[in-house]
N, C-alpha and C. Protein backbone atom coordinates (compact mmCIF):
# COMPACT_ATOMS: atom_id res chain seq x y z
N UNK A 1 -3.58 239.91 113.44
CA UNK A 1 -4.34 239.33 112.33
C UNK A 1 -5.77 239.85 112.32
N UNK A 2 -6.75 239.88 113.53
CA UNK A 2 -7.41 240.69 113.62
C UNK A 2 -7.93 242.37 113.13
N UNK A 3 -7.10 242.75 113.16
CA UNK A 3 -7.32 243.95 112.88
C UNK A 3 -6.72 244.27 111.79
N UNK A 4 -6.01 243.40 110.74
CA UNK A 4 -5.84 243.40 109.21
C UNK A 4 -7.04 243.04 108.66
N UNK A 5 -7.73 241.49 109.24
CA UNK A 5 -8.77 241.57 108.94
C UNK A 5 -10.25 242.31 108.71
N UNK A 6 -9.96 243.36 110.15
CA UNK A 6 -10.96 244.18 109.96
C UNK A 6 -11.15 245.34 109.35
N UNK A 7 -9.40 245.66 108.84
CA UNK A 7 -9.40 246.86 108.30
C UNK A 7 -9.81 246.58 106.57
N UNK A 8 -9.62 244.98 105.79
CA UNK A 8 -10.16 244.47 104.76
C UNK A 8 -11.56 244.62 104.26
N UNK A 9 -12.36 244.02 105.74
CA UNK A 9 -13.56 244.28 105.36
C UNK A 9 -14.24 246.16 105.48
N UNK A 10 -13.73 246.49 106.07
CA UNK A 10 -13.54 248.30 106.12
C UNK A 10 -13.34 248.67 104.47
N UNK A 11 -12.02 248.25 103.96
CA UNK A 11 -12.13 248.74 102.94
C UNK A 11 -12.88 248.05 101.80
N UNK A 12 -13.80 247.47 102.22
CA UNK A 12 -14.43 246.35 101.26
C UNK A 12 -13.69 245.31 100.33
N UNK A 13 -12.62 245.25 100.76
CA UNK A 13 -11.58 244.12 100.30
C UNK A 13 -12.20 242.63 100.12
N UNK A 14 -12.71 242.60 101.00
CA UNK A 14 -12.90 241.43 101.50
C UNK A 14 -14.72 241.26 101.67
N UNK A 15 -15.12 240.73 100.44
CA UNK A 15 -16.94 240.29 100.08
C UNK A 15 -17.40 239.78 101.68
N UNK A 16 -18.73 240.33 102.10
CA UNK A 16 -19.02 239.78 102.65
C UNK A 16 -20.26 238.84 102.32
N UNK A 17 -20.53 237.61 102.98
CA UNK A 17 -21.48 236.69 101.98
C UNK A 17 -22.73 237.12 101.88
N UNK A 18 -23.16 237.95 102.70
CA UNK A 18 -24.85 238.82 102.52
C UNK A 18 -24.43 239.93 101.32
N UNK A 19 -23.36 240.32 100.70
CA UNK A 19 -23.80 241.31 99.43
C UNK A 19 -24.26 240.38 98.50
N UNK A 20 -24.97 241.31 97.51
CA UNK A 20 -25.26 240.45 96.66
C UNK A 20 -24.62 240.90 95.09
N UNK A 21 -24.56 239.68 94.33
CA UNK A 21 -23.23 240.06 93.08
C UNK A 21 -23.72 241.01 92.19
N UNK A 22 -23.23 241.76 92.17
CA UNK A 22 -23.70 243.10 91.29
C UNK A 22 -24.14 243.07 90.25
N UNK A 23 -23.71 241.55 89.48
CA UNK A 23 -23.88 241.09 88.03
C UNK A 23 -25.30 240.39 88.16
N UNK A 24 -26.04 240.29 89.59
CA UNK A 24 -27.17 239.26 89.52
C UNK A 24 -28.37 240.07 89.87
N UNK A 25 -29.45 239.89 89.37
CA UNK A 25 -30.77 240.61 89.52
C UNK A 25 -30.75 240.62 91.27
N UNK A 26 -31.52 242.16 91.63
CA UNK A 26 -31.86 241.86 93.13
C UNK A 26 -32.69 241.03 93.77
N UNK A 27 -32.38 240.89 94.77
CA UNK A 27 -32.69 239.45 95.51
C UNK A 27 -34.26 239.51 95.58
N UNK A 28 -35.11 240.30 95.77
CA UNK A 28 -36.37 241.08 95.34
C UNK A 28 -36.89 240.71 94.38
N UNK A 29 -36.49 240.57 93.24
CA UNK A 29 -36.79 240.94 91.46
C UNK A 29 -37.23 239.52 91.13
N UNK A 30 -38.28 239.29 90.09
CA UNK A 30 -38.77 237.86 89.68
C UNK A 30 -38.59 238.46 88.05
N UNK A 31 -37.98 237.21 87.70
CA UNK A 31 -37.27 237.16 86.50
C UNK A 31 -38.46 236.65 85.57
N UNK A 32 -38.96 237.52 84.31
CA UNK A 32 -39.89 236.92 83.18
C UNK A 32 -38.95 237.03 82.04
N UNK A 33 -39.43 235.96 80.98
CA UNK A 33 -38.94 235.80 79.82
C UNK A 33 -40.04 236.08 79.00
N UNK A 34 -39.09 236.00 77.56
CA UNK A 34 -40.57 236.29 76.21
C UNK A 34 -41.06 235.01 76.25
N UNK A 35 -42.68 234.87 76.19
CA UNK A 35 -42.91 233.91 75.45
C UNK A 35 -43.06 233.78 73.72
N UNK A 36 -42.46 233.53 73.24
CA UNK A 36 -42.23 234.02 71.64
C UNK A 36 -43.14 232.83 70.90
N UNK A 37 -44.12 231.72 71.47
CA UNK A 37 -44.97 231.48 70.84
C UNK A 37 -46.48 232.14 70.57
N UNK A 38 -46.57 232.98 71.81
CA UNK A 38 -47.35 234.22 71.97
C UNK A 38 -47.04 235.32 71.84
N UNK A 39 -46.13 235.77 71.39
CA UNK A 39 -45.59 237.00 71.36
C UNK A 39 -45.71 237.56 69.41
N UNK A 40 -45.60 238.49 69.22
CA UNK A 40 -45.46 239.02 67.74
C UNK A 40 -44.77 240.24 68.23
N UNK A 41 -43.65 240.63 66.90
CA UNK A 41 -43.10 241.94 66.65
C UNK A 41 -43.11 241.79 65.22
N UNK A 42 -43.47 243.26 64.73
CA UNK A 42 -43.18 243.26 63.18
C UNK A 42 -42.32 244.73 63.08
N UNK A 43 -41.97 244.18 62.10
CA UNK A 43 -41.17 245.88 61.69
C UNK A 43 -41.72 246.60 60.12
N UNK A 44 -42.17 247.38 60.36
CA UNK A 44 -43.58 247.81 59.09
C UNK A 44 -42.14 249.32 58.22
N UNK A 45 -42.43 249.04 57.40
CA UNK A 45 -41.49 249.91 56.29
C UNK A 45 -41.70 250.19 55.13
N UNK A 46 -41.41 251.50 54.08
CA UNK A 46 -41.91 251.59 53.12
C UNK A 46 -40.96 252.16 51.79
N UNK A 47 -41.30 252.29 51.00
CA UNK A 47 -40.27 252.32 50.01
C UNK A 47 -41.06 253.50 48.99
N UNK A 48 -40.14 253.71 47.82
CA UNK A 48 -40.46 254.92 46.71
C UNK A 48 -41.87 253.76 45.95
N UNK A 49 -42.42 252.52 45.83
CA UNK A 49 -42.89 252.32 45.56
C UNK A 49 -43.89 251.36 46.02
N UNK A 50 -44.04 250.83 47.32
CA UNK A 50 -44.99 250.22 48.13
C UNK A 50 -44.41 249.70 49.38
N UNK A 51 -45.27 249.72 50.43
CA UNK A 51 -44.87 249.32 51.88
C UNK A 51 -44.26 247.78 51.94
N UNK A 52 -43.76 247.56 53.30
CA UNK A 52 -43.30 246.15 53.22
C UNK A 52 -43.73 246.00 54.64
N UNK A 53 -43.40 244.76 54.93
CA UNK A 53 -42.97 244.02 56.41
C UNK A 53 -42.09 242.94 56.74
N UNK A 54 -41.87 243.02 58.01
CA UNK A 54 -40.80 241.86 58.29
C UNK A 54 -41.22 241.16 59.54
N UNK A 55 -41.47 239.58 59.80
CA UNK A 55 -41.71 239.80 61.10
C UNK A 55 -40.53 239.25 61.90
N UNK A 56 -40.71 239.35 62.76
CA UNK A 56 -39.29 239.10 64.17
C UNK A 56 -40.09 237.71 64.80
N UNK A 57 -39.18 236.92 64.31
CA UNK A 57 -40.10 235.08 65.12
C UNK A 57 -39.21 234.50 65.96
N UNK A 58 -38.13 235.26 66.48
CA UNK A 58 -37.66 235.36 67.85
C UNK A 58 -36.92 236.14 68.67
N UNK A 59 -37.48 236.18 70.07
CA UNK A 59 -37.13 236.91 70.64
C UNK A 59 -36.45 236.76 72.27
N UNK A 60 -35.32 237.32 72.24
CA UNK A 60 -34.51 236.70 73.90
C UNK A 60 -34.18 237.59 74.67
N UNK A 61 -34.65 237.38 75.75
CA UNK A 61 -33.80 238.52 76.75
C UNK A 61 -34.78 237.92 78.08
N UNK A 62 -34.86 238.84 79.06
CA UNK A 62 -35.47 238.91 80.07
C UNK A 62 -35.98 240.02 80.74
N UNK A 63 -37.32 240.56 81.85
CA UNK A 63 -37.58 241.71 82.09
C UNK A 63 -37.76 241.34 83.94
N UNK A 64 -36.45 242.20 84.75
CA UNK A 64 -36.63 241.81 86.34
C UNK A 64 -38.00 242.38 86.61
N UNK A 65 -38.80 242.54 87.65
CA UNK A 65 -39.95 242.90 88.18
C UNK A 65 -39.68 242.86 89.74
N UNK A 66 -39.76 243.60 90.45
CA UNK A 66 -40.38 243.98 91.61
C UNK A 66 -41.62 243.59 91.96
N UNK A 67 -41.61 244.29 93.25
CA UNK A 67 -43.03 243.77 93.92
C UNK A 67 -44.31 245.17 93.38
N UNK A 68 -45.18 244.25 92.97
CA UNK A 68 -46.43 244.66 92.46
C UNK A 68 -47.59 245.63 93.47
N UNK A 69 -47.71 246.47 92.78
CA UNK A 69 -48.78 247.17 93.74
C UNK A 69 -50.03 247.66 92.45
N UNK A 70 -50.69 246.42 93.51
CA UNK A 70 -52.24 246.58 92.56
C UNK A 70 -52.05 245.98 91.02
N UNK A 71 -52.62 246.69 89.99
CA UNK A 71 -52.36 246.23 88.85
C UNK A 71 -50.67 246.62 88.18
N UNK A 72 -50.30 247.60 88.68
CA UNK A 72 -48.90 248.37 88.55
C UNK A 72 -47.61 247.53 88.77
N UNK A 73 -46.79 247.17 87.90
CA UNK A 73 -45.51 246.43 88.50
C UNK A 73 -44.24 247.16 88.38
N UNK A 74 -43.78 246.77 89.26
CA UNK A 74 -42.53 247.72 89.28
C UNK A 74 -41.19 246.87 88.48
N UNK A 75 -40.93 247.29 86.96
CA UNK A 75 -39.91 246.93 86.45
C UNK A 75 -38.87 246.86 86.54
N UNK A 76 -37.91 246.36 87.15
CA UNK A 76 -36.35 247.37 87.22
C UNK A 76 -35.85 246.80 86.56
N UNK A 77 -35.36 246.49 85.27
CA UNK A 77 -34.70 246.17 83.81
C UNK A 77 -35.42 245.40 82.69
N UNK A 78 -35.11 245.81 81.50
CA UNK A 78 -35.37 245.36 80.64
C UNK A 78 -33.71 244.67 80.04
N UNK A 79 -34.03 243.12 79.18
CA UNK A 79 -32.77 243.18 78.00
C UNK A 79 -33.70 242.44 77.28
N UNK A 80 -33.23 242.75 75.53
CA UNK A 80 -33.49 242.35 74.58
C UNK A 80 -32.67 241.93 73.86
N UNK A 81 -32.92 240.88 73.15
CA UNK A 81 -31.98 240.57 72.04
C UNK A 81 -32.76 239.82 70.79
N UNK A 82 -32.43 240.29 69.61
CA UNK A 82 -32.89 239.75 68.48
C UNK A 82 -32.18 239.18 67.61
N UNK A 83 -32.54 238.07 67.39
CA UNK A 83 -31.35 237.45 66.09
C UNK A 83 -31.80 238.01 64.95
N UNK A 84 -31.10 238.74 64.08
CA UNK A 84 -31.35 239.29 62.41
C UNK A 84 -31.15 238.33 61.87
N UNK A 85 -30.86 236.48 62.05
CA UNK A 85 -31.55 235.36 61.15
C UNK A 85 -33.14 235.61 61.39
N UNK A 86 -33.69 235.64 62.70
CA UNK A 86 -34.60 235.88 63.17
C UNK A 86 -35.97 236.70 62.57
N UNK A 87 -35.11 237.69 61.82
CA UNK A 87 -36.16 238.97 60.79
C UNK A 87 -36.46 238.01 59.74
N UNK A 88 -37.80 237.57 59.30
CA UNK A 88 -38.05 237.07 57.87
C UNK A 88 -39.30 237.64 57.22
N UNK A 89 -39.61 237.48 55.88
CA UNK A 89 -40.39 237.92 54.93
C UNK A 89 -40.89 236.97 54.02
N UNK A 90 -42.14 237.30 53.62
CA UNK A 90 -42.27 235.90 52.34
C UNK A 90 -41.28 236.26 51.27
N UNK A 91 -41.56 238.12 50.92
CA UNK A 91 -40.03 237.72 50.06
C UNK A 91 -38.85 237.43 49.98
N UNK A 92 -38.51 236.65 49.65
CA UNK A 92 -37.24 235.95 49.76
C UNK A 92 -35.71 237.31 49.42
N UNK A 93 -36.22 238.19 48.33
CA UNK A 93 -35.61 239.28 47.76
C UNK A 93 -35.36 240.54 49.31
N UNK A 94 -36.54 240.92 49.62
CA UNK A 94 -36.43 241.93 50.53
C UNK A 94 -35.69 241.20 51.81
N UNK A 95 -36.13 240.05 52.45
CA UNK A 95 -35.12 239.30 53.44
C UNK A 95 -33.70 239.33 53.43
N UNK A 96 -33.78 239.13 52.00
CA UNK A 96 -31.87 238.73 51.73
C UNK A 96 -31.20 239.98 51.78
N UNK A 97 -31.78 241.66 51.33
CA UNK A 97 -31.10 242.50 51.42
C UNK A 97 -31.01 243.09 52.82
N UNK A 98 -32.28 242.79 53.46
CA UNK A 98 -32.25 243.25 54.52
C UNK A 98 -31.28 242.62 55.87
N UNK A 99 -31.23 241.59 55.50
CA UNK A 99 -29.88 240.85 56.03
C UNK A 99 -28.66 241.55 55.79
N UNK A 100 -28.49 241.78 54.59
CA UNK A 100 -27.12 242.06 54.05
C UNK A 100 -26.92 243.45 54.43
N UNK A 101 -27.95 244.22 54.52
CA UNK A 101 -28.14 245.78 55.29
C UNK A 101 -27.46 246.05 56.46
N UNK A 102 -27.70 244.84 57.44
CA UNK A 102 -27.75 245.01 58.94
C UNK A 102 -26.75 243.71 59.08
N UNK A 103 -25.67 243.32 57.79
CA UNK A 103 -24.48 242.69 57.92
C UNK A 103 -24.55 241.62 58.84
N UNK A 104 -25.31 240.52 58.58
CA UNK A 104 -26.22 239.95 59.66
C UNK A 104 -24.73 239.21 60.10
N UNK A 105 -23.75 238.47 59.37
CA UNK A 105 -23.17 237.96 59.76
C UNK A 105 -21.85 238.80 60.66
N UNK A 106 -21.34 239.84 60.58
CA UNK A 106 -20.91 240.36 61.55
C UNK A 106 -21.13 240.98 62.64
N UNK A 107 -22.69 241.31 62.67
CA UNK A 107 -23.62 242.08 63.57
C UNK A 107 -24.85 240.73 63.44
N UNK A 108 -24.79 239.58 63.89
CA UNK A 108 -25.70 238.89 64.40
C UNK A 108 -26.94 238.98 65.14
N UNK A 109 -26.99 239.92 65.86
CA UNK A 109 -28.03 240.54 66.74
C UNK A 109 -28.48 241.90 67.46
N UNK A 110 -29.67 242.04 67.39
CA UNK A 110 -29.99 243.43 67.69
C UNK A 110 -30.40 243.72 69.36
N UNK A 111 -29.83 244.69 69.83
CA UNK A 111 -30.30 244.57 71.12
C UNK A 111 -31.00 245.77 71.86
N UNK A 112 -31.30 245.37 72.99
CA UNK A 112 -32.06 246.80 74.23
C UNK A 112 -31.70 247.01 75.06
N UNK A 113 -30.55 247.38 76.27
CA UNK A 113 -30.48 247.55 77.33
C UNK A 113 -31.02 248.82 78.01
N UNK A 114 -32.22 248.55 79.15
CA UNK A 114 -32.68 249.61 79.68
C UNK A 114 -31.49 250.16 80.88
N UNK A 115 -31.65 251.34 81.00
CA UNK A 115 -31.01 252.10 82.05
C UNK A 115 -31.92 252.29 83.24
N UNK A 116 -33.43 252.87 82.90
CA UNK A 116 -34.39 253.22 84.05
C UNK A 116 -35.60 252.65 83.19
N UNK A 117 -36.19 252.36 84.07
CA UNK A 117 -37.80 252.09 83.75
C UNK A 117 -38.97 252.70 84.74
N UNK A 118 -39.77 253.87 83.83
CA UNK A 118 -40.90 254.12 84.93
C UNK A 118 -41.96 253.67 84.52
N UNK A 119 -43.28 253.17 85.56
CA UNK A 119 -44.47 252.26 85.08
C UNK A 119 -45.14 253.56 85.87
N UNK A 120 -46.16 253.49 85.31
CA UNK A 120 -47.40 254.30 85.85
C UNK A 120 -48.50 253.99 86.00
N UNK A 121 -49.68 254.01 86.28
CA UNK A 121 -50.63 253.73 86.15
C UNK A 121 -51.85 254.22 85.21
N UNK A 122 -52.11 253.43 84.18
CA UNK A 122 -53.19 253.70 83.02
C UNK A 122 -54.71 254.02 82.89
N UNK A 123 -54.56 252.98 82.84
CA UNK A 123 -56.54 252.51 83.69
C UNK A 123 -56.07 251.61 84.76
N UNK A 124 -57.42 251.41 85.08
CA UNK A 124 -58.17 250.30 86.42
C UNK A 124 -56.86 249.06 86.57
N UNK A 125 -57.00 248.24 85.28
CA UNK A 125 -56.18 247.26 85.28
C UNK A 125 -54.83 247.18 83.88
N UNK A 126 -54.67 248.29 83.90
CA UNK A 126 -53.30 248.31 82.73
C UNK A 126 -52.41 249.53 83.20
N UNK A 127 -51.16 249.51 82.69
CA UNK A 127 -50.35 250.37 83.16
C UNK A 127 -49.34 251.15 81.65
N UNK A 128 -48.09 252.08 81.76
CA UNK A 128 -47.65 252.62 80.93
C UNK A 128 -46.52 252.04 81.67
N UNK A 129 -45.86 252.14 80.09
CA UNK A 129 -44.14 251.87 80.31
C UNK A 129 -43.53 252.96 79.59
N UNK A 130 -42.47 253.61 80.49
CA UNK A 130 -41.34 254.24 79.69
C UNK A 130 -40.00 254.06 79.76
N UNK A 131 -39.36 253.45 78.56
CA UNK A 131 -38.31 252.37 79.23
C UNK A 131 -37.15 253.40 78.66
N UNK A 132 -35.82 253.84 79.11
CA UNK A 132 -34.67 254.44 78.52
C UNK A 132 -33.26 253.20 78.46
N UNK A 133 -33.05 253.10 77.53
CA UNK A 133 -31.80 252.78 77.38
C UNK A 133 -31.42 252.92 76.20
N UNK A 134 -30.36 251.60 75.65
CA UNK A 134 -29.02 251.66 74.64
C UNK A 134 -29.45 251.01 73.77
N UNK A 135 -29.88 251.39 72.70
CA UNK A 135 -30.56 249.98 71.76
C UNK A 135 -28.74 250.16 70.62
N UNK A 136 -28.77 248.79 70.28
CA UNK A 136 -27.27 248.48 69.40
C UNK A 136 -27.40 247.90 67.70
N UNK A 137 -27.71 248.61 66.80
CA UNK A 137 -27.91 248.12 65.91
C UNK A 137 -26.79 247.99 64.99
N UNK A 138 -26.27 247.01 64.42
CA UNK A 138 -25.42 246.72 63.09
C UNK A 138 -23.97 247.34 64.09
N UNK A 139 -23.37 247.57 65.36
CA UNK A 139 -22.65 247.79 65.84
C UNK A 139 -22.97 249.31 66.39
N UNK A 140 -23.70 249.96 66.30
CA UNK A 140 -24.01 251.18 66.54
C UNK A 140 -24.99 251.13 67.55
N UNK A 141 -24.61 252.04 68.73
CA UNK A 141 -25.57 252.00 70.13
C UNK A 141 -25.64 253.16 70.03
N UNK A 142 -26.90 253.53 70.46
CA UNK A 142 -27.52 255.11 70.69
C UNK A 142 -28.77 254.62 71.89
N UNK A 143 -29.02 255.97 72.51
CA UNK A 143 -29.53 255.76 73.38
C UNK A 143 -31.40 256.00 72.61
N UNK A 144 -32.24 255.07 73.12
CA UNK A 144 -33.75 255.75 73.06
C UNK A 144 -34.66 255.73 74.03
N UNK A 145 -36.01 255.85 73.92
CA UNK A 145 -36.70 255.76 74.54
C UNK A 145 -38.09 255.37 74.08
N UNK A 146 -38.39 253.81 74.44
CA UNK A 146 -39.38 253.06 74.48
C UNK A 146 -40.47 253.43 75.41
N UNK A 147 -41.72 253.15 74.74
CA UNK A 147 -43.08 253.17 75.54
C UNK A 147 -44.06 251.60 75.10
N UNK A 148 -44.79 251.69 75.78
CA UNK A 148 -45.61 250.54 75.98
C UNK A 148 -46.85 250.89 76.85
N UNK A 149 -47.65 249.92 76.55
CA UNK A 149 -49.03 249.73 77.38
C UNK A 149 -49.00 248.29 77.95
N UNK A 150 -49.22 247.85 79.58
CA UNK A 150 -49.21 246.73 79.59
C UNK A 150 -50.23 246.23 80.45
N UNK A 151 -50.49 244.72 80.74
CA UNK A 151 -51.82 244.71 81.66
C UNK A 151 -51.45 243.28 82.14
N UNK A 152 -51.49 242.86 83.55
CA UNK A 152 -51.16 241.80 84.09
C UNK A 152 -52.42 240.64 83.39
N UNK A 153 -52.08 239.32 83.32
CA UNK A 153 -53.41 238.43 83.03
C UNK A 153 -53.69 237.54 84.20
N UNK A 154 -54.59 237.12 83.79
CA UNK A 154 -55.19 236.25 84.94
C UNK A 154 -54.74 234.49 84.95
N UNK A 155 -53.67 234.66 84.06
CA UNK A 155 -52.85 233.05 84.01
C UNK A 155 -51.62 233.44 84.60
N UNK A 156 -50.95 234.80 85.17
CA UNK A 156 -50.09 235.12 85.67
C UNK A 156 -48.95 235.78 84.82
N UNK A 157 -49.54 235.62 83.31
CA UNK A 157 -48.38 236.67 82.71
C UNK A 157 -48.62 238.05 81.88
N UNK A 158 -48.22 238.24 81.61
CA UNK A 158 -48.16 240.00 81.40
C UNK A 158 -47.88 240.08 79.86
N UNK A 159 -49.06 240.97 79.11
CA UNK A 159 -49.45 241.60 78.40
C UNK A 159 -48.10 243.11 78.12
N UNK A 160 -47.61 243.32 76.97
CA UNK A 160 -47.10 244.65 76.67
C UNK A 160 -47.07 244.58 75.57
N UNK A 161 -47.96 245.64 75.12
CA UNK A 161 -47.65 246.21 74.07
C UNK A 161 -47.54 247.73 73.65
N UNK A 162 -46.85 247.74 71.87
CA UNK A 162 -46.23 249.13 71.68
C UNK A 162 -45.66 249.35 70.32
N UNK A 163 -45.12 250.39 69.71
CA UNK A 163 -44.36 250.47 68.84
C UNK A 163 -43.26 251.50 69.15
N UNK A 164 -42.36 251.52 68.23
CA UNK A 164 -41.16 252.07 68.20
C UNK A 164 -41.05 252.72 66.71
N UNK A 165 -40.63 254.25 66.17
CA UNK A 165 -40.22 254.96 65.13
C UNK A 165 -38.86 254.86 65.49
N UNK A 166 -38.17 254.38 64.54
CA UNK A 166 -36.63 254.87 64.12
C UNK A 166 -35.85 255.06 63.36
N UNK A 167 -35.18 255.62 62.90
CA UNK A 167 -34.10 256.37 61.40
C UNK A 167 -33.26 255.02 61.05
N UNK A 168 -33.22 254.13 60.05
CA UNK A 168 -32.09 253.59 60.05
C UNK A 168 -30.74 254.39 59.63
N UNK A 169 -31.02 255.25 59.19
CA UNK A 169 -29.53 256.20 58.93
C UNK A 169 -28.93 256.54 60.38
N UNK A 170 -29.30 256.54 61.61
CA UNK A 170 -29.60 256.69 62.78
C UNK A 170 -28.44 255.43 63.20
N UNK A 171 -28.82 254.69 63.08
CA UNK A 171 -27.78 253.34 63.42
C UNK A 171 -26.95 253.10 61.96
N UNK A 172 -26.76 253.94 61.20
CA UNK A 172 -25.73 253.67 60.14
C UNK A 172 -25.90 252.75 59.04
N UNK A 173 -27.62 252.42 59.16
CA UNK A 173 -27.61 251.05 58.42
C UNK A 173 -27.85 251.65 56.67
N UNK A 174 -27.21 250.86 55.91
CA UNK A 174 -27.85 251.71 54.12
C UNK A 174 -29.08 251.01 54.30
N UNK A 175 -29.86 251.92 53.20
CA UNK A 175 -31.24 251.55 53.12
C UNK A 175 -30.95 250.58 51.82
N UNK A 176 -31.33 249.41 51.64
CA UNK A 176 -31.54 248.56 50.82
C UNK A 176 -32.47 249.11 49.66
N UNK A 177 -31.87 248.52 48.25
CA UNK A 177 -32.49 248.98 46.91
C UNK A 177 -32.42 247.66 46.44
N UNK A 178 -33.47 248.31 45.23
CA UNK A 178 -33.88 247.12 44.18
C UNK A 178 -33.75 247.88 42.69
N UNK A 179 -33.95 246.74 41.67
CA UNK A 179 -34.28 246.86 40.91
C UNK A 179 -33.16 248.02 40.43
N UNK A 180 -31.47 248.21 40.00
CA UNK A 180 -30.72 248.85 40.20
C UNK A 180 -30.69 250.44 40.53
N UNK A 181 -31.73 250.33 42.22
CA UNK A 181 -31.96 251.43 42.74
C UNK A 181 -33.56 252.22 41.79
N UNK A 182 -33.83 251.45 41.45
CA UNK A 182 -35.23 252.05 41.19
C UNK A 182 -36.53 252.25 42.06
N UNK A 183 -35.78 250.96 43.40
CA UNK A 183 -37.19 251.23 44.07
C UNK A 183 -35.95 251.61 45.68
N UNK A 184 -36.14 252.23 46.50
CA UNK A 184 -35.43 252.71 47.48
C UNK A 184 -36.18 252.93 48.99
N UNK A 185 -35.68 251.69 49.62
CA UNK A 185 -36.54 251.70 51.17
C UNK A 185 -36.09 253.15 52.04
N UNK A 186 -37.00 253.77 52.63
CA UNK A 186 -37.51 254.73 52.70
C UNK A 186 -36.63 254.75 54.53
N UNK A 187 -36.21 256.24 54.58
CA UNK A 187 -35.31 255.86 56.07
C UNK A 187 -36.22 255.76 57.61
N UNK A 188 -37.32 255.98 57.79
CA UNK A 188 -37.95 255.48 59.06
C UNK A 188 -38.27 254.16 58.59
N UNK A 189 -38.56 253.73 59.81
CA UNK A 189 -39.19 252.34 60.01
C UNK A 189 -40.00 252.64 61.03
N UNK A 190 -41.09 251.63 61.48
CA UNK A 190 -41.72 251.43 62.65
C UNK A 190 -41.32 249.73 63.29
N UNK A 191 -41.31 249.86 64.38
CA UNK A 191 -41.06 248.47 65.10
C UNK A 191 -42.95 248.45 66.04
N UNK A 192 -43.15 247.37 65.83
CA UNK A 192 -44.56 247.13 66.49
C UNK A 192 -44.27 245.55 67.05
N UNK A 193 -44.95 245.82 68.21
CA UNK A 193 -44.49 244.68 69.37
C UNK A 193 -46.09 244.16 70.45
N UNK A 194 -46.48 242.83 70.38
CA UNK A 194 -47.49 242.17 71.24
C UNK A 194 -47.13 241.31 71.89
N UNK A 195 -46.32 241.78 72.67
CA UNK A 195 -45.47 240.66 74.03
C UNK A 195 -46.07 239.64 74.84
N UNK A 196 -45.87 238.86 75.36
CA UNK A 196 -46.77 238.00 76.63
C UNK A 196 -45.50 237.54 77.27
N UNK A 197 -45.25 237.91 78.47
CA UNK A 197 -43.94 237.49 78.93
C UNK A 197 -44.45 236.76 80.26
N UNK A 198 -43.51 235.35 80.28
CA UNK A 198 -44.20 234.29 81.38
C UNK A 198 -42.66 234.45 82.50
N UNK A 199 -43.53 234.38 83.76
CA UNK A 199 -42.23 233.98 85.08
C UNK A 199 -42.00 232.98 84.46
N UNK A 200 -40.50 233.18 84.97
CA UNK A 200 -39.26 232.30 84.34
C UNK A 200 -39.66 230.88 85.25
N UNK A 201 -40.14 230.58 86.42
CA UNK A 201 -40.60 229.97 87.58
C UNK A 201 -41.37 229.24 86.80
N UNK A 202 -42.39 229.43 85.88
CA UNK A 202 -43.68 228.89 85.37
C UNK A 202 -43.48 226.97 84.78
C-alpha cells in the first residue's frame, strides 16, 4: 500500500495540501477591486456629423499585486468586466443603438483578460503599465495591448490611468446609424479610463 501510495504522489495523482489551486491567485498576491464610485471610463466616438460619448458607470473585475518595490508594484493579472447595460448617454437615441450594436442582450458584457503584465518605473512616485491580453467584445476575442500610468496614494489605493484606440469592425460590431443612415458612427473609438482601485481587505 505504501508504495502505490508513493508512486500516486510521484505521479501527481494525488494533491498534496501545500499546492496551491491553480484556479486561486498566488498565495503572495493582494487582491484590489475597482472602486467605481471613484473611478470614470468614457468611451469618446465620432460620426460623419459630430462627436459623441458614452460613459461606463460600472465596472468589475479585480487586479492581483505582488510585493511592491518602492513606488513600483508588481501586477500579476488583470480581469475586467463591463456590463453594456452599464454604457449610458444622455441620449437616449445613441444609447439604444449602441446597445443594440453590441447585442447587449446576447453579449451582456465586455471583458479583459491579461496574459502578462510589465510595470516599470516612470517618475519618482508613478509607474507604467503594459498589460497584454484577450479583450471579448459582442462574442469576439482578439488579443491587445493596454497601457496606463499609475501612482500608489497615500490612503493606500492606487491611481491608473489611460486610454485605449480600437476598430469596432475589429470585434465585428456594425457601426450604428441614424437618421436612415445619414449620419454614420465612424469605425475607431477611444476608451479613456481614471481608475482608483481599493485592497479588497479595506
Amino acid at each position: 500500500m505504501k508504495y502505490i501510495l508513493s508512486l500516486l504522489l510521484a505521479l501527481g495523482l494525488v494533491g498534496s495540501p501545500t499546492v496551491a489551486d491553480p484556479g486561486s491567485p498566488p498565495a503572495d498576491s493582494a487582491t484590489y477591486q475597482f472602486n467605481n464610485a471613484e473611478s470614470t471610463m468614457t468611451v469618446y466616438g465620432s460620426s460623419n456629423v459630430r462627436d459623441w460619448t458614452m460613459d461606463v458607470t460600472q465596472i468589475n473585475g479585480s487586479v492581483a499585486l505582488g510585493k511592491t518595490s518602492g513606488a513600483v508594484p508588481s501586477i500579476q493579472s488583470i480581469q475586467v468586466e463591463i456590463p453594456v447595460q452599464q454604457m449610458v448617454s444622455e441620449k437616449d437615441r445613441l444609447q439604444r443603438h449602441a446597445h443594440e450594436a453590441l447585442h447587449k442582450e446576447e453579449y451582456p458584457t465586455i471583458s479583459f483578460s491579461s496574459s502578462d503584465v510589465e510595470v516599470t518605473q516612470a517618475e519618482a512616485d508613478s509607474f507604467s503599465v503594459v498589460a497584454n491580453g484577450e479583450m471579448t467584445i459582442k462574442g469576439n476575442t482578439h488579443t491587445v495591448e493596454l497601457t496606463a500610468k499609475g501612482a500608489q496614494q497615500s490612503d493606500g489605493t492606487m491611481n491608473v490611468v489611460g486610454e485605449h484606440e480600437l476598430k469596432l469592425s475589429t470585434f465585428d460590431v456594425e457601426r450604428p446609424s441614424l437618421m436612415f443612415g445619414a449620419i454614420k458612427v465612424d469605425d475607431p473609438i477611444r476608451i479613456g479610463f481614471d481608475i482608483i482601485l481599493s485592497s479588497a481587505n479595506q
